[in-house]
N, C-alpha and C. Protein backbone atom coordinates (compact mmCIF):
# COMPACT_ATOMS: atom_id res chain seq x y z
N UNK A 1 -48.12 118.21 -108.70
CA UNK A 1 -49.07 117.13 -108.44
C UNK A 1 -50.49 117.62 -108.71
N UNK A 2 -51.29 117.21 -109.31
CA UNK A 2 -52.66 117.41 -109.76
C UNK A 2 -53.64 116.82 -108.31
N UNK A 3 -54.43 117.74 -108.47
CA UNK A 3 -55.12 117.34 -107.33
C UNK A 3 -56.43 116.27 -107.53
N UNK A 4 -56.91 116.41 -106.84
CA UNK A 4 -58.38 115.58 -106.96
C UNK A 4 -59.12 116.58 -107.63
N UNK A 5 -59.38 117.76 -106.95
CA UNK A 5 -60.61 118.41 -107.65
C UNK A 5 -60.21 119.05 -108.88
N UNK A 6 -58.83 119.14 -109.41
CA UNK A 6 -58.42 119.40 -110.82
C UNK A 6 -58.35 118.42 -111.78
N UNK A 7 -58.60 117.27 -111.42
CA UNK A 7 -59.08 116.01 -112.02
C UNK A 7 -60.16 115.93 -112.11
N UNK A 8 -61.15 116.79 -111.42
CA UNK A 8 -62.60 116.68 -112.00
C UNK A 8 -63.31 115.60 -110.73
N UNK A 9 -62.66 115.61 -109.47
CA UNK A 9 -63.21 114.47 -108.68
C UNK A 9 -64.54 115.31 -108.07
N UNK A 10 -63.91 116.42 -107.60
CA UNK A 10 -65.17 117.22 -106.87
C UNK A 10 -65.72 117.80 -107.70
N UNK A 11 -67.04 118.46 -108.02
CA UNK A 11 -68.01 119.19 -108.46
C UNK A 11 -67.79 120.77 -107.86
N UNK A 12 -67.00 121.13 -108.11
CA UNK A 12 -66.33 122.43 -107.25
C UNK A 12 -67.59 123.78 -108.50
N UNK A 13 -67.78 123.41 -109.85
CA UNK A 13 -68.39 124.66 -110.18
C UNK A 13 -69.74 124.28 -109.45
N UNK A 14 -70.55 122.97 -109.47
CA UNK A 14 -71.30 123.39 -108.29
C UNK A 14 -71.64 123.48 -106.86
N UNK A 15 -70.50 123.22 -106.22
CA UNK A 15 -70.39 124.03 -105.14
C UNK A 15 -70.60 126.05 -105.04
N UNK A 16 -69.33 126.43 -106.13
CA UNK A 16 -69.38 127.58 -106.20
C UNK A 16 -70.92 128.48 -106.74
N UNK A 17 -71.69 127.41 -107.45
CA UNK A 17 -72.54 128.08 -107.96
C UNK A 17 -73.84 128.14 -106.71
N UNK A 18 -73.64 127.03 -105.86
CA UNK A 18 -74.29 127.01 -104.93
C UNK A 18 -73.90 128.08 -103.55
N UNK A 19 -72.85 127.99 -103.75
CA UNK A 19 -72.74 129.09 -102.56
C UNK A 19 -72.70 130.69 -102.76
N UNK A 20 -72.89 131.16 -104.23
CA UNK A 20 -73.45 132.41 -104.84
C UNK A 20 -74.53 132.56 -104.53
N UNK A 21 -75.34 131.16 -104.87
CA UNK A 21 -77.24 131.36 -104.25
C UNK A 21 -77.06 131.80 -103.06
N UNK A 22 -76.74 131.11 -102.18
CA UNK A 22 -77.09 131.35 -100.56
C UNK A 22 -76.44 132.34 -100.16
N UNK A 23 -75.61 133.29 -100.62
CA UNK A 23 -74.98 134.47 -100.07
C UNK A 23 -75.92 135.33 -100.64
N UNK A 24 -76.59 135.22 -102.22
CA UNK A 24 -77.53 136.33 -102.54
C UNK A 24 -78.46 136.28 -101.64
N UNK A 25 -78.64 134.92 -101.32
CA UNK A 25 -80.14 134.93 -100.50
C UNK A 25 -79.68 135.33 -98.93
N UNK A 26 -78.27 135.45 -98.41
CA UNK A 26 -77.95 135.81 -97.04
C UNK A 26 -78.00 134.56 -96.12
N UNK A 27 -77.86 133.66 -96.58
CA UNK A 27 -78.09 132.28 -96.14
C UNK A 27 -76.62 131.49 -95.17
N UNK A 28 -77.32 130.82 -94.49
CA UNK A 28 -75.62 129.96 -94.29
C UNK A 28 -75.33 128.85 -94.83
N UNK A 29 -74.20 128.97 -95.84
CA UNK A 29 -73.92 127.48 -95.99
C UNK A 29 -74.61 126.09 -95.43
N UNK A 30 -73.88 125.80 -93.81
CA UNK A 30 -74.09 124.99 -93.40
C UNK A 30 -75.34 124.26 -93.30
N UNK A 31 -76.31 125.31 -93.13
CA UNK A 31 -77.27 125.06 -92.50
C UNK A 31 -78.62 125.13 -93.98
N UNK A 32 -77.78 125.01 -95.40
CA UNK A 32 -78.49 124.99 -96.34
C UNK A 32 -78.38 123.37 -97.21
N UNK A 33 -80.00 123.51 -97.38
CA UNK A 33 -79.89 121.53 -97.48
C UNK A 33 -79.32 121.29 -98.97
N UNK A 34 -79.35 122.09 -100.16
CA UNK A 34 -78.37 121.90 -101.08
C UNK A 34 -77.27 121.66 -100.61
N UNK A 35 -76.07 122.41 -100.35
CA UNK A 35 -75.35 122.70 -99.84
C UNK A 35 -74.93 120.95 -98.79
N UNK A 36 -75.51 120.79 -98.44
CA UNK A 36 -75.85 119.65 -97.19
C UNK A 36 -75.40 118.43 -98.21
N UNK A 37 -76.42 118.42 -99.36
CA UNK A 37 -76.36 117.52 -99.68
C UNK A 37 -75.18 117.22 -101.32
N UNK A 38 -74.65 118.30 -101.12
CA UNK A 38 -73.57 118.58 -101.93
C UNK A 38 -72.30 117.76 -100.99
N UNK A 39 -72.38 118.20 -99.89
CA UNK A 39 -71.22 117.35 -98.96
C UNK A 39 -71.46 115.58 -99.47
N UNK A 40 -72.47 115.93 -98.75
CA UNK A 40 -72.90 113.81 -98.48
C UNK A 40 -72.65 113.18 -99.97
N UNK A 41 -72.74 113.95 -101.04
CA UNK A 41 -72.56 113.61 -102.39
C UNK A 41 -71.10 113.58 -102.82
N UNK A 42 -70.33 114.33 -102.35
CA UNK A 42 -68.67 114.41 -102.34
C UNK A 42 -67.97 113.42 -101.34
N UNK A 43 -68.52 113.36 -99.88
CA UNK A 43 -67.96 112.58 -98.86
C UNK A 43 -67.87 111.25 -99.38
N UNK A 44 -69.43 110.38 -100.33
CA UNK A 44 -69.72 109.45 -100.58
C UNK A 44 -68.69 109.25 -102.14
N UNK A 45 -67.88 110.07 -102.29
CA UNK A 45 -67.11 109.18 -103.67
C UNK A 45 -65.83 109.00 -102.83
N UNK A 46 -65.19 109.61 -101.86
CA UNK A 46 -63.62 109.64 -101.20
C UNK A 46 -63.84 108.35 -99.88
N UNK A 47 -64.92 108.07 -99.56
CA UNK A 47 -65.06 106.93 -98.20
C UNK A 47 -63.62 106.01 -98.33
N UNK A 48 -63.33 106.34 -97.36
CA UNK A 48 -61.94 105.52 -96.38
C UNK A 48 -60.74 106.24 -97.29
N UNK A 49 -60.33 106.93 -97.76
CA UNK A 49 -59.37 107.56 -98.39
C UNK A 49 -59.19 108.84 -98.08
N UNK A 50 -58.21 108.93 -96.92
CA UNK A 50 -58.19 110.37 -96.47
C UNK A 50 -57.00 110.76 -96.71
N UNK A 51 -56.65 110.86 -97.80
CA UNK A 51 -56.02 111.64 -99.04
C UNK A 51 -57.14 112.77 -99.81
N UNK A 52 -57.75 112.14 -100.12
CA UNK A 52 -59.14 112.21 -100.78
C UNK A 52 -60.09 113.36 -99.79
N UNK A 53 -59.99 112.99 -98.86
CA UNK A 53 -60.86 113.30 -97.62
C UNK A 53 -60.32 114.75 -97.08
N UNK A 54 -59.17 114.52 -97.15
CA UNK A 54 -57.88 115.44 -96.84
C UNK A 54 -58.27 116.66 -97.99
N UNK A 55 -58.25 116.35 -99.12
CA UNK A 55 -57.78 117.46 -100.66
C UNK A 55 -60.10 117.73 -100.91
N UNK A 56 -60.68 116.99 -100.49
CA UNK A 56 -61.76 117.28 -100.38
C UNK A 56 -62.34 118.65 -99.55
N UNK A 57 -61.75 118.30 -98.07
CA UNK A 57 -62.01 119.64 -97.26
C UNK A 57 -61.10 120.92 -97.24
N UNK A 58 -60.03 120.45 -98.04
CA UNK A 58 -59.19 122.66 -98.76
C UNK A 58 -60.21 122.41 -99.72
N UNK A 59 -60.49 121.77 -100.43
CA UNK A 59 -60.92 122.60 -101.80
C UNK A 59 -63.02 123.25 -101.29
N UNK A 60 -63.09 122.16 -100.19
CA UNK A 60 -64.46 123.21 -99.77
C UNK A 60 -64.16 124.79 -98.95
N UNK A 61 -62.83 124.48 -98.00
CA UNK A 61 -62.39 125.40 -97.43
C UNK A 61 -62.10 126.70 -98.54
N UNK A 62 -61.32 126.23 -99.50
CA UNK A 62 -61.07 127.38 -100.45
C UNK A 62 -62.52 127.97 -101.05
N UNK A 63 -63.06 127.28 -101.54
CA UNK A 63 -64.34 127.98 -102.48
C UNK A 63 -65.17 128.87 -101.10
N UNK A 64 -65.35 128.27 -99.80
CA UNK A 64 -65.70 128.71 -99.16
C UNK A 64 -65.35 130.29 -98.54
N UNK A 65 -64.03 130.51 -98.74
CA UNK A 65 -63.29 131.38 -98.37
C UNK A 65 -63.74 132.50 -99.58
N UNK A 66 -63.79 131.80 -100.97
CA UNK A 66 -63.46 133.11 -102.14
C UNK A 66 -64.96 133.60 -102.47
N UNK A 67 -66.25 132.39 -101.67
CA UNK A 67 -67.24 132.79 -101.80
C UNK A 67 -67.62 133.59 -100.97
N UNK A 68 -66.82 134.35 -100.18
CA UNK A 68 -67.16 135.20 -99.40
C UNK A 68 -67.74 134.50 -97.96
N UNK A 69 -67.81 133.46 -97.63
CA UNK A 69 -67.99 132.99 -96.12
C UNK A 69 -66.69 132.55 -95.28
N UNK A 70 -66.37 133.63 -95.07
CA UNK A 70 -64.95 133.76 -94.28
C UNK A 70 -64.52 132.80 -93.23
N UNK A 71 -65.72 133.29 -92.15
CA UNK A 71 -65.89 132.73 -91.06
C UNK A 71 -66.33 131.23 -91.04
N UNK A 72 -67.22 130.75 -92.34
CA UNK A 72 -66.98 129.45 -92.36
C UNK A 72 -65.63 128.61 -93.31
N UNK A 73 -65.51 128.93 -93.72
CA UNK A 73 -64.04 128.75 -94.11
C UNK A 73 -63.18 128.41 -93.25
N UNK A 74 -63.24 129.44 -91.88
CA UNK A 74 -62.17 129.16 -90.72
C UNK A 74 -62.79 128.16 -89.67
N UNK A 75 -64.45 128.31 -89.73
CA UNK A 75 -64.81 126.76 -88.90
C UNK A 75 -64.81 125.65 -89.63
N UNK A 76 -64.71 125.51 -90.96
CA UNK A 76 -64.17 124.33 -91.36
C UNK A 76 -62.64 124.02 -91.28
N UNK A 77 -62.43 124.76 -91.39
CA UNK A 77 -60.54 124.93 -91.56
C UNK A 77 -59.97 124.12 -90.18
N UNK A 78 -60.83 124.42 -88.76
CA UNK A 78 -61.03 124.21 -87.79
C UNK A 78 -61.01 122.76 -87.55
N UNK A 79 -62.14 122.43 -87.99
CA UNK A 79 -62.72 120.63 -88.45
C UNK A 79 -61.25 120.24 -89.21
N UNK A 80 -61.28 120.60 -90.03
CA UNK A 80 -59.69 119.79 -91.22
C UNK A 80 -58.68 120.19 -90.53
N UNK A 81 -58.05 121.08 -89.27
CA UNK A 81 -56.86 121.31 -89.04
C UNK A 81 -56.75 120.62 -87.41
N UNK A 82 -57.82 119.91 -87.40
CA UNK A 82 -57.85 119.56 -85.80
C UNK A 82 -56.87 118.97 -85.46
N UNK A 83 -56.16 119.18 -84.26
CA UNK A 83 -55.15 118.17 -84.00
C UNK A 83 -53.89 118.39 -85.47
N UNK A 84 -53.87 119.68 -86.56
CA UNK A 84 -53.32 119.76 -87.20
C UNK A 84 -53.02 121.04 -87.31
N UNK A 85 -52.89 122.26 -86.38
CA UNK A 85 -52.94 123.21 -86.23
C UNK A 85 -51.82 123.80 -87.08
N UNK A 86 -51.16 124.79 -86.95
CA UNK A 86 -50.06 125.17 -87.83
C UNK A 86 -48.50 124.67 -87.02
N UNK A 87 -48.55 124.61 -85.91
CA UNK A 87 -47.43 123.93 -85.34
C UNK A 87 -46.78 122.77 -85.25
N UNK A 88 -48.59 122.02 -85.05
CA UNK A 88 -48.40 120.65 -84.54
C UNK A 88 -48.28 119.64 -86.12
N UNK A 89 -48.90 120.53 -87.73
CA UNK A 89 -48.55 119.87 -88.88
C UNK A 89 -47.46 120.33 -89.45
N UNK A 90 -46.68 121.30 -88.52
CA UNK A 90 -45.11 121.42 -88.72
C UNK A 90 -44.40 119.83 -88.13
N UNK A 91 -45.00 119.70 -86.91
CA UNK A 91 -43.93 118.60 -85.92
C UNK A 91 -44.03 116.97 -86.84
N UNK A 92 -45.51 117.20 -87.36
CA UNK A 92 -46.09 116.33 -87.86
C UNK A 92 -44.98 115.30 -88.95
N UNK A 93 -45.00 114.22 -88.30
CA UNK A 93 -44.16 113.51 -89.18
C UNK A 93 -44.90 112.70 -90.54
N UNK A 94 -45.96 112.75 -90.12
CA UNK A 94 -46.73 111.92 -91.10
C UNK A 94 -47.88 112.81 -92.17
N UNK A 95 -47.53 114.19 -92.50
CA UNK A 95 -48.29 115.01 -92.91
C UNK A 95 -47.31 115.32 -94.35
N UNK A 96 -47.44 115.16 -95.40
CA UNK A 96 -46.63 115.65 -96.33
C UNK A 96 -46.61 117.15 -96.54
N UNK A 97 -45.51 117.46 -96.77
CA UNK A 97 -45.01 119.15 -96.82
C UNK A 97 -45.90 119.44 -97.63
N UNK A 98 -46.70 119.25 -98.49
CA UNK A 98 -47.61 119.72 -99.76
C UNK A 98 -48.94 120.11 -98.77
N UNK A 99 -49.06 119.19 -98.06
CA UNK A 99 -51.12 119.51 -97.17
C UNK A 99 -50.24 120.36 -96.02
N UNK A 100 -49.06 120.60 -95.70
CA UNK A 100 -48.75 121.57 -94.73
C UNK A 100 -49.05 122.91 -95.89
N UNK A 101 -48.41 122.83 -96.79
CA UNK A 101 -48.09 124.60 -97.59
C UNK A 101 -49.84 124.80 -98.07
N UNK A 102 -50.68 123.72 -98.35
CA UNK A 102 -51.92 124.13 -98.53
C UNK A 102 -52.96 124.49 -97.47
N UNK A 103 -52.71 124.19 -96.41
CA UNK A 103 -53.45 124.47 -95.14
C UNK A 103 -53.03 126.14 -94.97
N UNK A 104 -51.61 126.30 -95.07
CA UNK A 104 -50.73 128.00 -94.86
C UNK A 104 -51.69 128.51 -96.05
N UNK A 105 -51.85 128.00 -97.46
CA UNK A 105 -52.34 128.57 -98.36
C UNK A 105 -53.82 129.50 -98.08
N UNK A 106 -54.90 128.67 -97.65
CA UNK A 106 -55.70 128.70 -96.97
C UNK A 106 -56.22 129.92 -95.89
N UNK A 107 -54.78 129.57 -94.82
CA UNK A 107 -54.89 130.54 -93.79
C UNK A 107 -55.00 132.35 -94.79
N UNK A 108 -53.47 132.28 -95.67
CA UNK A 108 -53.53 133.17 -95.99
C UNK A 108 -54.41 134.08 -96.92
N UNK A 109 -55.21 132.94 -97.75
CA UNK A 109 -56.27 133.57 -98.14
C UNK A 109 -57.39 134.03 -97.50
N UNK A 110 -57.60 133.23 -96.31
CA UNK A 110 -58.60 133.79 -95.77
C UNK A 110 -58.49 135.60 -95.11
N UNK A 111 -56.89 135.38 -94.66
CA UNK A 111 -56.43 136.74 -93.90
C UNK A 111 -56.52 137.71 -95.15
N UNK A 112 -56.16 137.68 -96.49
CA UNK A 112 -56.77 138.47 -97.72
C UNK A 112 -58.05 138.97 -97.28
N UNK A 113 -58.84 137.81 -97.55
CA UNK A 113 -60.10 138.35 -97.50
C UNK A 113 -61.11 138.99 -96.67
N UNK A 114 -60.50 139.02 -95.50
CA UNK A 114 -60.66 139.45 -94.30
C UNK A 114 -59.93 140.96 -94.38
N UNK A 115 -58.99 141.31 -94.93
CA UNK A 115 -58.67 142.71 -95.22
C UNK A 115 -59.27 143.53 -96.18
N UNK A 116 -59.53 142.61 -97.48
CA UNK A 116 -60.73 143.76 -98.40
C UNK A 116 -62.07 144.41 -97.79
């Protein structure tokens, strides 16, 4: 299955290119208004489609993770896994096995990167 952001929905090279700036500069993501307004610019094409909404926050979670902000990676991961933890989107009847193995995907990259 092709995703959204391999369809070209998200702007993922500039995300990534944006979150190279703010790590050279030692910056936080969150709290950087590019960055800020990179969300509100992505949130605003997926509104009421949380499919969309869903494959929107791994693919920030991922870039986030490979850009080296670990720890935000896992407080977003946090936000997108709420009430979706690794157990409870096992029990989950209404979660397709695909956003379960990509959430595990996720975890495990982050635990990678957390070992280099």
């Amino acid at each position: 299955m092709e995703t959204l952001s391999n369809q070209g929905m998200f702007d993922e090279a500039r995300l990534t290119s944006l979150l190279h700036k703010i790590k050279e500069a030692g910056g936080d993501p969150f709290s950087n208004p590019d960055y800020q307004s990179w969300r509100r610019e992505e949130e605003a094409k997926v509104v009421g489609d949380d499919d969309a909404i869903s494959e929107l926050n791994r693919c920030e979670a991922r870039l986030l993770a490979q850009g080296g902000f670990v720890a935000e990676a896992k407080a977003l991961f946090g936000v997108v896994g709420r009430g979706r933890g690794s157990e409870a989107a096992r029990r989950s009847t209404d979660l397709e096995q695909e956003e379960v193995e990509a959430f595990a995907n996720i975890r495990r990259h982050i635990r990678q990167l957390e070992q280099e």
